[in-house]
N, C-alpha and C. Protein backbone atom coordinates (compact mmCIF):
# COMPACT_ATOMS: atom_id res chain seq x y z
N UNK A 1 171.30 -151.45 -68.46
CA UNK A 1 172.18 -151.19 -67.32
C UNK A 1 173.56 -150.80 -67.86
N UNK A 2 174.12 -150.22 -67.20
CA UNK A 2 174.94 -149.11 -67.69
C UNK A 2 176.30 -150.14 -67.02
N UNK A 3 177.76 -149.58 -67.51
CA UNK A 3 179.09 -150.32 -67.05
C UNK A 3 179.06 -150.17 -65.63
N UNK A 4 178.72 -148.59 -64.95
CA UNK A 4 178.69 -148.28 -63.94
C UNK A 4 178.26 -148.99 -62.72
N UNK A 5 177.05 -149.22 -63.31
CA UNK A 5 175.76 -150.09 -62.77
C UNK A 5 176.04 -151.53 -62.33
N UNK A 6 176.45 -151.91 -63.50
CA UNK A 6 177.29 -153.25 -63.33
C UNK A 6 178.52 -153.44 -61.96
N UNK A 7 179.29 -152.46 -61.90
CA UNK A 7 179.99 -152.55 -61.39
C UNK A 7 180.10 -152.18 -60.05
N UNK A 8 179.51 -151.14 -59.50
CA UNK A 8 179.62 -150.14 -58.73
C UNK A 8 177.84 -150.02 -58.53
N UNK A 9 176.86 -150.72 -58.59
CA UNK A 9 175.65 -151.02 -58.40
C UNK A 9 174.77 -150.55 -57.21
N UNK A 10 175.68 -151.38 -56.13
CA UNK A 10 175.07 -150.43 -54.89
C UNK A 10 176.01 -150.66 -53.98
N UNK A 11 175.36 -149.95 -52.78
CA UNK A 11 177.04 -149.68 -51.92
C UNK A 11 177.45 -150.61 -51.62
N UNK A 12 177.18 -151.64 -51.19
CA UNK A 12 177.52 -152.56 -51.07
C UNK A 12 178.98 -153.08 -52.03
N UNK A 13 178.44 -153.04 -53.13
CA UNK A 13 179.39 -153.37 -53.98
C UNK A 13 181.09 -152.48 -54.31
N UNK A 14 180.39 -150.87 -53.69
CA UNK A 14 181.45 -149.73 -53.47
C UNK A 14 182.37 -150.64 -52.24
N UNK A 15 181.56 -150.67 -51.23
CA UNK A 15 182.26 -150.94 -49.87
C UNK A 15 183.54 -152.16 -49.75
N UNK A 16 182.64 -153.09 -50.94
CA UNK A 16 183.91 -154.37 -51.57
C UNK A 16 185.08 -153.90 -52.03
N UNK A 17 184.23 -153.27 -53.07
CA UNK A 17 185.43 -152.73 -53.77
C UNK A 17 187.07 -151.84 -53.18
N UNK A 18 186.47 -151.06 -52.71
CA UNK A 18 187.25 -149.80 -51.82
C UNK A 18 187.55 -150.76 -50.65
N UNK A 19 187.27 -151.96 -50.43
CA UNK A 19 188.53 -152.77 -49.23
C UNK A 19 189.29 -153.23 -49.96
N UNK A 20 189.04 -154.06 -51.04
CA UNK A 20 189.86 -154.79 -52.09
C UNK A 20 190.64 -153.61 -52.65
N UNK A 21 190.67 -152.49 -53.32
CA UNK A 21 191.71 -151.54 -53.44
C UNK A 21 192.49 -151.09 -52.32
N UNK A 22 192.19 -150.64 -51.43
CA UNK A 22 193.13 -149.95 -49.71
C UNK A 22 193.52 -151.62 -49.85
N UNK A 23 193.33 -152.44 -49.48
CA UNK A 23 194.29 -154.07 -49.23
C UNK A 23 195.33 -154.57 -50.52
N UNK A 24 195.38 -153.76 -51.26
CA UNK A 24 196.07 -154.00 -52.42
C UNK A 24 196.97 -155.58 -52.58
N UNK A 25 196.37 -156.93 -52.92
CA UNK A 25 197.12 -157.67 -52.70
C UNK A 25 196.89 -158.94 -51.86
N UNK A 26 196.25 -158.53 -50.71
CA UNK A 26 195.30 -159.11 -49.77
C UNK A 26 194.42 -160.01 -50.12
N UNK A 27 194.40 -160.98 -49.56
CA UNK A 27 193.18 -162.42 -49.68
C UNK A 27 192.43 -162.12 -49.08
N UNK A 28 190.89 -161.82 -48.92
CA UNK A 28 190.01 -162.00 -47.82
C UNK A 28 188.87 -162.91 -48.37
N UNK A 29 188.26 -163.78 -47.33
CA UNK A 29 187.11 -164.29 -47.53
C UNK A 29 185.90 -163.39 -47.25
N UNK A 30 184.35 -164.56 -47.88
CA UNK A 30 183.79 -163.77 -48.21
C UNK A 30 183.04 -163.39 -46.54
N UNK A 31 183.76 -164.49 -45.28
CA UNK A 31 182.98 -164.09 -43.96
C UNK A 31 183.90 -162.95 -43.77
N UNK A 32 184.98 -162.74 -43.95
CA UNK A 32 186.13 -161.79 -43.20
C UNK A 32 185.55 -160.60 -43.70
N UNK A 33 185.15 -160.44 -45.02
CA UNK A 33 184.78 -159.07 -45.49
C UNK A 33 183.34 -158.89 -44.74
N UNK A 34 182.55 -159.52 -44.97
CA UNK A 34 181.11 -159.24 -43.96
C UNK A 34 181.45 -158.71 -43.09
N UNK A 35 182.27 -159.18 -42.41
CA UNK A 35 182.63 -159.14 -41.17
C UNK A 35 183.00 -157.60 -40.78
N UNK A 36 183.99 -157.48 -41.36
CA UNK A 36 184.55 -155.81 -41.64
C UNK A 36 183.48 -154.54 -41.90
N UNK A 37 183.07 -155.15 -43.37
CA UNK A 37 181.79 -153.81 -43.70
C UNK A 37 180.79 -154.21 -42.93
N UNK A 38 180.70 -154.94 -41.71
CA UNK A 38 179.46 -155.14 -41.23
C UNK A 38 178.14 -155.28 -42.40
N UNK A 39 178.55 -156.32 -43.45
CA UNK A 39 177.17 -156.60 -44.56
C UNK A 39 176.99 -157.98 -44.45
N UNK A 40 175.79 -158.43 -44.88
CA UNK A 40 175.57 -159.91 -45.26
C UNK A 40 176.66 -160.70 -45.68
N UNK A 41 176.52 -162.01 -45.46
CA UNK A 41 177.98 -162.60 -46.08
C UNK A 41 177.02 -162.52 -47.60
N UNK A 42 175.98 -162.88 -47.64
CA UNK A 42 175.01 -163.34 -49.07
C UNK A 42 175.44 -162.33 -50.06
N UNK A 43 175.72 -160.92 -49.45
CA UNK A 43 175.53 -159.50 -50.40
C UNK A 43 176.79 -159.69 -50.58
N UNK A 44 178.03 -159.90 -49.79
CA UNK A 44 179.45 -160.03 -50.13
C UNK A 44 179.59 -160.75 -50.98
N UNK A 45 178.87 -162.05 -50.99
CA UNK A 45 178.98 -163.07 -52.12
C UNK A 45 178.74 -163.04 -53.26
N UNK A 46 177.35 -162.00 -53.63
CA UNK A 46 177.23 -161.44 -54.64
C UNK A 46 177.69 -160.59 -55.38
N UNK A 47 178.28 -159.66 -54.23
CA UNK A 47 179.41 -158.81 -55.56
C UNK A 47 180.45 -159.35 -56.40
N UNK A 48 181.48 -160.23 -55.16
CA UNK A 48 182.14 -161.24 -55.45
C UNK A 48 182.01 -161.58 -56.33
N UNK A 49 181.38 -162.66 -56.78
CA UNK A 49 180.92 -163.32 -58.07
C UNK A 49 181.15 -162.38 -59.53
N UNK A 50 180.27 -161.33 -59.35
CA UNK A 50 179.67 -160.11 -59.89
C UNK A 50 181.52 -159.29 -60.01
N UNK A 51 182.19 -159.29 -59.35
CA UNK A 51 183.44 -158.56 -59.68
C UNK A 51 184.60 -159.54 -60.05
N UNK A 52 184.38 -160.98 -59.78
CA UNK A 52 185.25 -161.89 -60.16
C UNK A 52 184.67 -162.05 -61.86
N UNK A 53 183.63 -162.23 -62.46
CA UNK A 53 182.50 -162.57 -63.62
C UNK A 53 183.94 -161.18 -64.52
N UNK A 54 183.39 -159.92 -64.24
CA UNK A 54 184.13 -158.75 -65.09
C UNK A 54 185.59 -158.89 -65.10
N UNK A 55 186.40 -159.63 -64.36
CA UNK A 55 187.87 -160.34 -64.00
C UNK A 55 188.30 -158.72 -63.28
N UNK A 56 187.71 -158.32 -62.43
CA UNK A 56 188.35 -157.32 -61.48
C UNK A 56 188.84 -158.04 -60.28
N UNK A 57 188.02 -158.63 -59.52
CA UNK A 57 188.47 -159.76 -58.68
C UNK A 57 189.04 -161.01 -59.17
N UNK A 58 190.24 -161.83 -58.33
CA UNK A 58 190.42 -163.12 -58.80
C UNK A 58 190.07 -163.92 -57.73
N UNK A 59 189.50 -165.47 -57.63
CA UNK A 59 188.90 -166.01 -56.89
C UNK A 59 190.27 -167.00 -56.57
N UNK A 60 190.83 -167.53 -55.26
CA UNK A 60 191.61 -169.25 -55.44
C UNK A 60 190.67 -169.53 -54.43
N UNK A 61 190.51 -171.02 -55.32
CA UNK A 61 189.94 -172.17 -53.87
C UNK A 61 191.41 -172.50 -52.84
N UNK A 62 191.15 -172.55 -52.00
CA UNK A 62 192.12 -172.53 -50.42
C UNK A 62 191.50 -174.37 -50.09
N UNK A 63 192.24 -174.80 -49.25
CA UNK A 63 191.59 -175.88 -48.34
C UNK A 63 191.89 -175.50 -46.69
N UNK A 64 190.62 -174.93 -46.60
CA UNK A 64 191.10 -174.06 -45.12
C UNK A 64 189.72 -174.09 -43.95
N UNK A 65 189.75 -174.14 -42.73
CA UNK A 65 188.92 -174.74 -41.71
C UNK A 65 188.03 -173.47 -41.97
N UNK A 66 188.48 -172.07 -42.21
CA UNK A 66 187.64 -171.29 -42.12
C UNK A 66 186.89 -170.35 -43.62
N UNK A 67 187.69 -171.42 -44.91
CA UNK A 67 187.11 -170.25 -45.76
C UNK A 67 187.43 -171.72 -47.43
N UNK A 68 186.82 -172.17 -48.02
CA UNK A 68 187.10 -172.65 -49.07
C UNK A 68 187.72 -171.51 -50.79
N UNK A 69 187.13 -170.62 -50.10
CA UNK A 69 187.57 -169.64 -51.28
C UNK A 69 188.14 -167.95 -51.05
N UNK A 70 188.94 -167.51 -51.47
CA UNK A 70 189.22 -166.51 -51.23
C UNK A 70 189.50 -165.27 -51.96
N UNK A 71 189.38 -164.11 -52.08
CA UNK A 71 189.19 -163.16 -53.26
C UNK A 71 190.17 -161.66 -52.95
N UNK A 72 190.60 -161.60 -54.04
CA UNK A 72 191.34 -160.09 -53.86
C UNK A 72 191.27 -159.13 -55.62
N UNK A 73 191.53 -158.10 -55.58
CA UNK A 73 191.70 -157.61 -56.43
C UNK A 73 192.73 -158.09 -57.81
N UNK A 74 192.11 -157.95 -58.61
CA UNK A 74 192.86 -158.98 -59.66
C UNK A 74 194.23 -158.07 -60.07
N UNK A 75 195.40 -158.38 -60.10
CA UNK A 75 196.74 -157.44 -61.04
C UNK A 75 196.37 -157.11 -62.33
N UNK A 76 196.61 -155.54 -62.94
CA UNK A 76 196.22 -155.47 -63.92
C UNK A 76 195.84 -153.80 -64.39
N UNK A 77 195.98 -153.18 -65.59
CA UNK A 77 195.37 -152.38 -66.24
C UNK A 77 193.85 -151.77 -65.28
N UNK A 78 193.16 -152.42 -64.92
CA UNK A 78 192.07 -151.91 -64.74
C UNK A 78 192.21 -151.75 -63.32
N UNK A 79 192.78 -152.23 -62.40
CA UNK A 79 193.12 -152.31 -60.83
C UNK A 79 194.26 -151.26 -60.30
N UNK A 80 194.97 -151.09 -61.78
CA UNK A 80 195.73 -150.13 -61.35
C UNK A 80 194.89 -148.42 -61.64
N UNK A 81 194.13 -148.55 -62.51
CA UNK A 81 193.46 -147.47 -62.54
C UNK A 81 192.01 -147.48 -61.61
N UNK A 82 191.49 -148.53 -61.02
CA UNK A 82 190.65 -148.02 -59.64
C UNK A 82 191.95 -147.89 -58.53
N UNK A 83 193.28 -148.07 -58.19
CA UNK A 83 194.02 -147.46 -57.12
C UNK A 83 194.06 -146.41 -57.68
N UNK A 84 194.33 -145.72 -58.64
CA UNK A 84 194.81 -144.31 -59.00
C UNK A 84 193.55 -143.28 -58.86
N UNK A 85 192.42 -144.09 -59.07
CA UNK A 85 190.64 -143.10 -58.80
C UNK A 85 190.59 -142.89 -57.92
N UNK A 86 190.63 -143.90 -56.29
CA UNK A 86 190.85 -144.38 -55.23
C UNK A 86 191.87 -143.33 -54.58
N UNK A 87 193.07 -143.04 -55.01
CA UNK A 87 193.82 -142.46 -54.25
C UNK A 87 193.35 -140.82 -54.81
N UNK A 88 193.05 -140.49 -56.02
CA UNK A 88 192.66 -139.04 -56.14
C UNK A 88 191.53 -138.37 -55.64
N UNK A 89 190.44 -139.72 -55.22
CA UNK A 89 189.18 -139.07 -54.57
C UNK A 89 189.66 -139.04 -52.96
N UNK A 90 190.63 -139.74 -52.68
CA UNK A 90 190.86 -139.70 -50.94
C UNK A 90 191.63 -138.36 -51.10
N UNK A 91 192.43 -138.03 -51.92
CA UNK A 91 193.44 -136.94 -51.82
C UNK A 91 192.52 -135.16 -51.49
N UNK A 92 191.53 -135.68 -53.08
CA UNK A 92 189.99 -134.31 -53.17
C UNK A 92 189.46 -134.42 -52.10
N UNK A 93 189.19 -135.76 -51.02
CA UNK A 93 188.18 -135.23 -50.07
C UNK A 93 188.84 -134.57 -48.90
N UNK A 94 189.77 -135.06 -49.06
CA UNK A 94 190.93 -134.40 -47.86
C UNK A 94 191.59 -133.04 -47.84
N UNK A 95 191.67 -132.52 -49.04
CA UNK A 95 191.63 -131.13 -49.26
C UNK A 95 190.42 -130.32 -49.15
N UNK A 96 189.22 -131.12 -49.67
CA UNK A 96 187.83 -130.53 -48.59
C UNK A 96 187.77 -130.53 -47.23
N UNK A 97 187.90 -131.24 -46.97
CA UNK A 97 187.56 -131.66 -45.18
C UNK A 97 188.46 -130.45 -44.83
N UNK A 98 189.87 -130.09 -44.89
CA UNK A 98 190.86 -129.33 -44.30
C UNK A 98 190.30 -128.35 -44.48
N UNK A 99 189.81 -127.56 -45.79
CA UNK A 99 189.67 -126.33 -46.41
C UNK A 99 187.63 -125.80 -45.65
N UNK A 100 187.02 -126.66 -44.83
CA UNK A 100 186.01 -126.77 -44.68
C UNK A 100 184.89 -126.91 -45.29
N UNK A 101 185.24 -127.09 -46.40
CA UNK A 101 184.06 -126.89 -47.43
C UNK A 101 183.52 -128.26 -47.69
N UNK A 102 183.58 -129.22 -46.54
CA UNK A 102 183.07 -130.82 -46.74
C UNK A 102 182.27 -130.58 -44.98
């Protein structure tokens, strides 16, 4: 299995990802994100893990009625270069979409 694979595996794991980059900063739990991408909390949980494990995500335990743990994109070298991928593929698709060729 490839870095890619690891990381970016299945959409699921895209769909995490690409909220945790656009929220730059942002805490969400793992019901709030289900909630949003409309996915399993189970599949949220698993990327989670799976993107906290590579230290892209950072995890804090909270003491909170609705969430014991909470996750955001970790600060860093590698977070700043998925915002910078992140913002050049929104920029390319948007010059498609305009130009019609999407």
């Amino acid at each position: 299995m490839t870095y890619f694979e690891k990381i970016f595996g299945n959409r699921v794991s895209v769909k995490v990802l690409q909220l945790l980059v656009e929220k730059k900063g942002r805490f969400f739990s793992v019901r709030e994100i289900a909630r949003r991408l409309k996915v399993s909390e189970s599949s949220v949980a698993r990327v989670l893990n799976t993107l906290t494990m590579h230290g892209i995500v950072e995890c804090v335990a909270v003491s909170s009625a609705k969430a014991r743990k909470v996750y955001r994109l970790r600060d860093g070298p590698l977070a700043k270069k998925l915002r910078e991928l992140h913002e050049a593929l929104q920029t390319h698709f948007e010059r498609l979409e305009s130009s019609g060729d999407l």
